[in-house]
Protein backbone atom coordinates (compact mmCIF):
# COMPACT_ATOMS: atom_id res chain seq x y z
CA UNK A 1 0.00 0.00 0.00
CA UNK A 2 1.42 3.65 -0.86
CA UNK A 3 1.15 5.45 2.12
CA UNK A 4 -0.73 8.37 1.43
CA UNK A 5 0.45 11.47 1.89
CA UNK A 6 -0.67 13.80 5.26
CA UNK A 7 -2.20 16.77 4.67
CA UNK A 8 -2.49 18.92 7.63
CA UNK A 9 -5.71 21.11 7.70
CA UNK A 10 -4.01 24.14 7.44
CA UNK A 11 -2.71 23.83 4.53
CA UNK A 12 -6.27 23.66 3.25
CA UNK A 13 -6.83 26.69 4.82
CA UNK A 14 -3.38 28.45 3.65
CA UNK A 15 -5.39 27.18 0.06
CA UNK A 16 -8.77 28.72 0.42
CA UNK A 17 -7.94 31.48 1.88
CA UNK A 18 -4.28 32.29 0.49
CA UNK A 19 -2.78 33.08 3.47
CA UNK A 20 0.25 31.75 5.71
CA UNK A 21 -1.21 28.28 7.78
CA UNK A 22 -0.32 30.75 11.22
CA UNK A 23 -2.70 30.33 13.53
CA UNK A 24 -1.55 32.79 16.38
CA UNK A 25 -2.07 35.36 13.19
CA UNK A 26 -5.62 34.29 12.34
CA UNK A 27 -6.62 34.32 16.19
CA UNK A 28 -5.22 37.87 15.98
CA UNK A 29 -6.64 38.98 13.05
CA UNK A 30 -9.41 37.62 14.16
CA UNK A 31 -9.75 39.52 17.43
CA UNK A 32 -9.04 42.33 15.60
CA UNK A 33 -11.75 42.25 13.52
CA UNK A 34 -13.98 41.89 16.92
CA UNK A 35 -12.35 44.33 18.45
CA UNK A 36 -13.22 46.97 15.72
CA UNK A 37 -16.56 46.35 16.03
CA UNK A 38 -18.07 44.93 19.36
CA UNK A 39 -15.11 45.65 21.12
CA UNK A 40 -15.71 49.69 20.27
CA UNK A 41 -19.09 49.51 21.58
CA UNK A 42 -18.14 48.10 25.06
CA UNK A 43 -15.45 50.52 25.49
CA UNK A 44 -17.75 52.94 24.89
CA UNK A 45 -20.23 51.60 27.67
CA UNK A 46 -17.32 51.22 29.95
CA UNK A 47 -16.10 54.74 29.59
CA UNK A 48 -19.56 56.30 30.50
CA UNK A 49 -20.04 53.64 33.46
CA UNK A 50 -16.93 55.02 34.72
CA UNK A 51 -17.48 58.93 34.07
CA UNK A 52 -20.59 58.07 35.81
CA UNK A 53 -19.25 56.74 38.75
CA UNK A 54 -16.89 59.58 39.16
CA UNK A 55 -19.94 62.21 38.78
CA UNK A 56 -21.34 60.35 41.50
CA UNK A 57 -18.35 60.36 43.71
CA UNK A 58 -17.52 63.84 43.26
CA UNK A 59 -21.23 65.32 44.31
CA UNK A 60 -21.15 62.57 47.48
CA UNK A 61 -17.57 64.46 48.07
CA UNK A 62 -18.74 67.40 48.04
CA UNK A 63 -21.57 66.59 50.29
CA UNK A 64 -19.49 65.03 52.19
CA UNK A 65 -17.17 68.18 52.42
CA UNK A 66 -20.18 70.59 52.74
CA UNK A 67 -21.22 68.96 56.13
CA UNK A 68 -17.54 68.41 57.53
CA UNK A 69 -15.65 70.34 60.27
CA UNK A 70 -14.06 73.55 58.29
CA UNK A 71 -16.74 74.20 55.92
CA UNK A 72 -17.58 78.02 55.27
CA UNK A 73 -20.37 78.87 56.68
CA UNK A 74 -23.10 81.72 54.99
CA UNK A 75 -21.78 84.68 55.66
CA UNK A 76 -25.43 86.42 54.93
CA UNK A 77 -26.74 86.99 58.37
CA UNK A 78 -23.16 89.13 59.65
CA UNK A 79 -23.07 90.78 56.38
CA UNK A 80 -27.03 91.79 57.16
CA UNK A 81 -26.33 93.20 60.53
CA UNK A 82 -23.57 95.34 59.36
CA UNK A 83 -26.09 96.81 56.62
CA UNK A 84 -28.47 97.20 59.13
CA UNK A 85 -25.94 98.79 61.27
CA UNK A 86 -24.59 101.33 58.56
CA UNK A 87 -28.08 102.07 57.56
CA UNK A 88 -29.12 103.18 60.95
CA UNK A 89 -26.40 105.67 61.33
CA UNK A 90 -26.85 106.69 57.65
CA UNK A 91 -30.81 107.52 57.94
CA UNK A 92 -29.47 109.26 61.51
CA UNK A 93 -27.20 111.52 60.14
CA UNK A 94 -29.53 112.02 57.06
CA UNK A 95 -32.28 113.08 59.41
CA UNK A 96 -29.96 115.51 61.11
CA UNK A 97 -29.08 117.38 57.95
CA UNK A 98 -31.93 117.61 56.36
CA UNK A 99 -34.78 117.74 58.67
CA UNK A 100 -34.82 121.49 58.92
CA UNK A 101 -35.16 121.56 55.00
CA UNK A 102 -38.73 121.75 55.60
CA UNK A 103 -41.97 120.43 57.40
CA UNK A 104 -42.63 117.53 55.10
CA UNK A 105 -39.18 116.77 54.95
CA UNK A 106 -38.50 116.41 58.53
CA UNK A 107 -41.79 114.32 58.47
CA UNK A 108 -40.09 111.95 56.30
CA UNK A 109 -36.74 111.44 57.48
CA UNK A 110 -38.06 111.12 61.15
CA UNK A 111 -39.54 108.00 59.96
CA UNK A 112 -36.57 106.95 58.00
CA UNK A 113 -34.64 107.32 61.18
CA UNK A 114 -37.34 105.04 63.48
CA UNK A 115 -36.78 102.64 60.66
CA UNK A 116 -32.99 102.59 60.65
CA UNK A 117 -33.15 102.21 64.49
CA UNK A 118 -35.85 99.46 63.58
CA UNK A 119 -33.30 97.74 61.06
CA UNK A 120 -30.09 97.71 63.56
CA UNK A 121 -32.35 95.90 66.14
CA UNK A 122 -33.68 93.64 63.73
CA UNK A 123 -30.70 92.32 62.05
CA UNK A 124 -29.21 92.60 65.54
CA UNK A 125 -30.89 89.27 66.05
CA UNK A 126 -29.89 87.46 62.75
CA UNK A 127 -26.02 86.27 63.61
CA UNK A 128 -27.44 85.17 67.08
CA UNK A 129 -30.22 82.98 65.65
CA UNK A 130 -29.03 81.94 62.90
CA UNK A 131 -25.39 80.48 63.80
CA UNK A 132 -26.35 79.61 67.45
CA UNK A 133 -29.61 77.61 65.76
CA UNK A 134 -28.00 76.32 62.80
CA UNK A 135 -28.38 72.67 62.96
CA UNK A 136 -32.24 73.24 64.31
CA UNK A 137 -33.89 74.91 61.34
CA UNK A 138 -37.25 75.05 63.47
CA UNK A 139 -36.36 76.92 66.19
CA UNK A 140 -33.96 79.11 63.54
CA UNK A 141 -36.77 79.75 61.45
CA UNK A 142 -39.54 80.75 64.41
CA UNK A 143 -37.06 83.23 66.04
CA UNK A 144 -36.05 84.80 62.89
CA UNK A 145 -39.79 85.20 61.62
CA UNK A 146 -41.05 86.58 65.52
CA UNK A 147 -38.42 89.75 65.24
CA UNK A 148 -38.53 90.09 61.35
CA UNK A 149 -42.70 90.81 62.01
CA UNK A 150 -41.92 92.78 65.03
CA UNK A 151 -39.34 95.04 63.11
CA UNK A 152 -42.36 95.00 60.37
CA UNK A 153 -44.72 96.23 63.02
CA UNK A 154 -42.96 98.91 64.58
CA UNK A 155 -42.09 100.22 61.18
CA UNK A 156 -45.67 100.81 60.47
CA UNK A 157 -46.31 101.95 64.43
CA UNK A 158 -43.92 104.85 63.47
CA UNK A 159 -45.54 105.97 60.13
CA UNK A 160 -48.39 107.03 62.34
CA UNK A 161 -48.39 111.09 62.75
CA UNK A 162 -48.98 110.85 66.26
CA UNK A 163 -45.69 108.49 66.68
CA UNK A 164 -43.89 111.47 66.74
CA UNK A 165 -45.21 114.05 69.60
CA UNK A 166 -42.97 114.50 72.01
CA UNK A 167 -45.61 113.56 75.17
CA UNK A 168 -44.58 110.07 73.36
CA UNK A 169 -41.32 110.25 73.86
CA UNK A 170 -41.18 107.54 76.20
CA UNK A 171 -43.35 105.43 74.12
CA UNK A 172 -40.99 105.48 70.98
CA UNK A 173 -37.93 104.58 73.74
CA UNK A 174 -40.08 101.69 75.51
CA UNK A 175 -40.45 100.49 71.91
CA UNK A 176 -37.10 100.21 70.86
CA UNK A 177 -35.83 98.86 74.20
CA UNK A 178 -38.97 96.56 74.86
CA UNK A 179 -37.77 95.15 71.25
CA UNK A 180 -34.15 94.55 72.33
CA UNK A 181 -34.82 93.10 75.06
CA UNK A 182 -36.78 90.36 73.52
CA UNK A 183 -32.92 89.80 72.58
CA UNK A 184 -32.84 87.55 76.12
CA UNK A 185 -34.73 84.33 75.19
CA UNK A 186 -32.54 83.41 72.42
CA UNK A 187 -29.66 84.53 74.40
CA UNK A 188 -30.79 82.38 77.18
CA UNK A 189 -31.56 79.25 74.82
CA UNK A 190 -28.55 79.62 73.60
CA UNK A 191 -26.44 79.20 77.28
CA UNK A 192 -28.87 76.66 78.15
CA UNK A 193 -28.23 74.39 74.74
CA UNK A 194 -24.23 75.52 74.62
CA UNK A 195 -23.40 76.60 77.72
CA UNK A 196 -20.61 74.49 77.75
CA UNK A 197 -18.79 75.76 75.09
CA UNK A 198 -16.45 78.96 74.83
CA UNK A 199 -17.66 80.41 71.83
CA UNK A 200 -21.19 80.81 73.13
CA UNK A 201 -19.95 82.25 76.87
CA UNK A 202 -17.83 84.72 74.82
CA UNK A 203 -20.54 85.96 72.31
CA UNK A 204 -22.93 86.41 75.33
CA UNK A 205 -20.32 88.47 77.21
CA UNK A 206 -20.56 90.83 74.14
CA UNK A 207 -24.47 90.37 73.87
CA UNK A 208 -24.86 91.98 77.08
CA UNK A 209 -21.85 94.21 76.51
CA UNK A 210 -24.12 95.49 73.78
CA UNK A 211 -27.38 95.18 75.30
CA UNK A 212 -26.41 97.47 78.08
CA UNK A 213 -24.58 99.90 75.64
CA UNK A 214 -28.39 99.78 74.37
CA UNK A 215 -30.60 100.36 77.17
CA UNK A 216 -28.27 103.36 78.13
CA UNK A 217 -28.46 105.43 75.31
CA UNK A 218 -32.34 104.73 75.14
CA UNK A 219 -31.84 106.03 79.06
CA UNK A 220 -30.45 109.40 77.93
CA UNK A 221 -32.15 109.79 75.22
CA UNK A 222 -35.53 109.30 76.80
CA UNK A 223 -34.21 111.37 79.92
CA UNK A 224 -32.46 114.05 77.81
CA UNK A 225 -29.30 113.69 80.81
CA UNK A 226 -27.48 116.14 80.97
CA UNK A 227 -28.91 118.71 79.21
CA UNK A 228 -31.94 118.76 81.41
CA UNK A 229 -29.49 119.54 84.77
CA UNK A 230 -27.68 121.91 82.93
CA UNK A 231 -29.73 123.93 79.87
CA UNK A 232 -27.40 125.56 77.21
CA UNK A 233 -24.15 124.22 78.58
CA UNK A 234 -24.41 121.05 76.01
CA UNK A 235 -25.86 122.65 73.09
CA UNK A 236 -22.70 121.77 70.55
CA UNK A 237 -21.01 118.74 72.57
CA UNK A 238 -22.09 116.43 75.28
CA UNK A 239 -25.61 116.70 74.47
CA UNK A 240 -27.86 113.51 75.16
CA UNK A 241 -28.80 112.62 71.87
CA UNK A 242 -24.88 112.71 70.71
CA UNK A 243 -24.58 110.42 73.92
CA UNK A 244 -26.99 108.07 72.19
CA UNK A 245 -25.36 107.63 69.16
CA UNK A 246 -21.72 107.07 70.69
CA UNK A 247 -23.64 104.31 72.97
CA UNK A 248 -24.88 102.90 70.10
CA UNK A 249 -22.37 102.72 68.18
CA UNK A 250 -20.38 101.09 70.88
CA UNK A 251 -22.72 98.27 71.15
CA UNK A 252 -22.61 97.92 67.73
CA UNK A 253 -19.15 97.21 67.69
CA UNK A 254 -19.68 94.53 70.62
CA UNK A 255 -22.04 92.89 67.98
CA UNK A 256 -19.67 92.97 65.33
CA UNK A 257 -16.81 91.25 67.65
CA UNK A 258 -19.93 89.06 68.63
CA UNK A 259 -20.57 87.93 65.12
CA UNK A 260 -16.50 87.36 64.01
CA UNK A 261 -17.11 84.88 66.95
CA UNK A 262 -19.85 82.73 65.66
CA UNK A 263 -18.11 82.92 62.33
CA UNK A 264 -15.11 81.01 63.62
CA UNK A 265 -17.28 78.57 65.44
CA UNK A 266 -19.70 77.48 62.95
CA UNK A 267 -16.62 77.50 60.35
CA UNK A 268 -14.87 75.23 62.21
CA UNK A 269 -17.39 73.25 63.62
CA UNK A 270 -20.28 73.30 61.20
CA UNK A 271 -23.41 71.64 62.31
């Protein structure tokens, strides 16, 4: 018998398809072919599983890093007692140089100047509340809505014509100081919730710091001391209602050292 003569099967395939019998290269070209199709498409898929994995990790870091120790706290509250402050002194000293323009005018800036005095008392209250009450949006929310009305309501008290005879003098000082004083229950919440910490024993100390800076030039205002011992003698300096403003702005600063406090605390500390 002549032994026939072995073929291997890839010569048959070097024949039919006229290339070299190497099948590492066919598996590769091969794969090749896959990858330019199918192989596309899943990188594709991959590549927007993984963009949106990091999307997702990026806004849970930055959640993350929103509630953490060192986040910056809104600065809108201090920055809306200083504009209360400055607008106070600015509708003061507007009222003073213009109210002898004439009757209607003096009508007009005496009630700009009850509302600037209504506006420093007000936003007197926002720092307080709002960083001392931060991580209880209730409570936050009631205080700042009772003295946001009241400042509302004693706006429109002082529109009234009669607001402004001076039998009432007492009346518009009770008003102011009766308002200020309402200061005390958050002030008191406050030491009872963080009386243990530093920040809120140092921001009281300045609380009543300002508080009494307060209630003492309402006191000489509404008493007209010294004038009153002494007529004529404080006429250009010394005179009661200049004594009021240095009081008050003197309190004001105790705020302002009061609110660089919280600040720092809820900065480092967040909620």
């Amino acid at each position: 018998m002549v032994p026939m003569e072995y073929e291997s099967p890839h010569s048959h395939l070097a024949t039919s398809t006229g290339r070299l019998p190497n099948i590492t290269g066919n598996a590769m070209a091969l794969m090749t072919s896959d990858y330019s199709a199918e192989g596309a498409v899943a990188d594709t898929i991959i590549m927007k599983a993984l963009l949106r994995n990091a999307s997702v990790e990026t806004e849970a870091a930055a959640a993350a890093l929103s509630s953490a120790p060192g986040h910056r706290v809104a600065r809108w509250p201090f920055y809306a007692y200083l504009c209360g402050a400055m607008f106070c002194l600015l509708m003061s000293s507007a009222c003073h140089l213009l109210a002898c323009h004439s009757e209607h005018a003096s009508y007009v800036l005496l009630r700009l100047d009850y509302a600037g005095i209504t506006g420093l008392i007000v936003t007197s209250f926002y720092p307080l509340v709002y960083y001392t009450f931060l991580c209880d949006p209730l409570v936050q929310a009631l205080y700042l809505g009772f003295i946001t009305a009241s400042g509302a309501a004693a706006v429109a008290v002082s529109l009234l014509p009669v607001f402004e005879r001076p039998e009432l003098r007492w009346a518009r000082a009770g008003l102011f100081a009766c308002m200020g004083m309402s200061g005390l229950v958050p002030i008191v919440h406050k030491m009872a919730v963080f009386g243990a910490r530093p920040e809120a024993v140092v921001t009281t100390g300045y609380e009543m710091a300002m508080g009494a800076s307060y209630l003492a030039g309402v006191a000489v205002y509404a008493t007209r001391v010294p004038e009153r011992w002494m007529p004529g003698r404080f006429d250009l300096a010394g005179h009661s209602h200049q004594l009021f403003h240095v009081l008050v702005i003197a309190g004001a600063y105790a705020h302002y050292l009061a609110g660089l406090v919280y600040l720092g605390w809820r900065d480092m500390d967040g909620c």
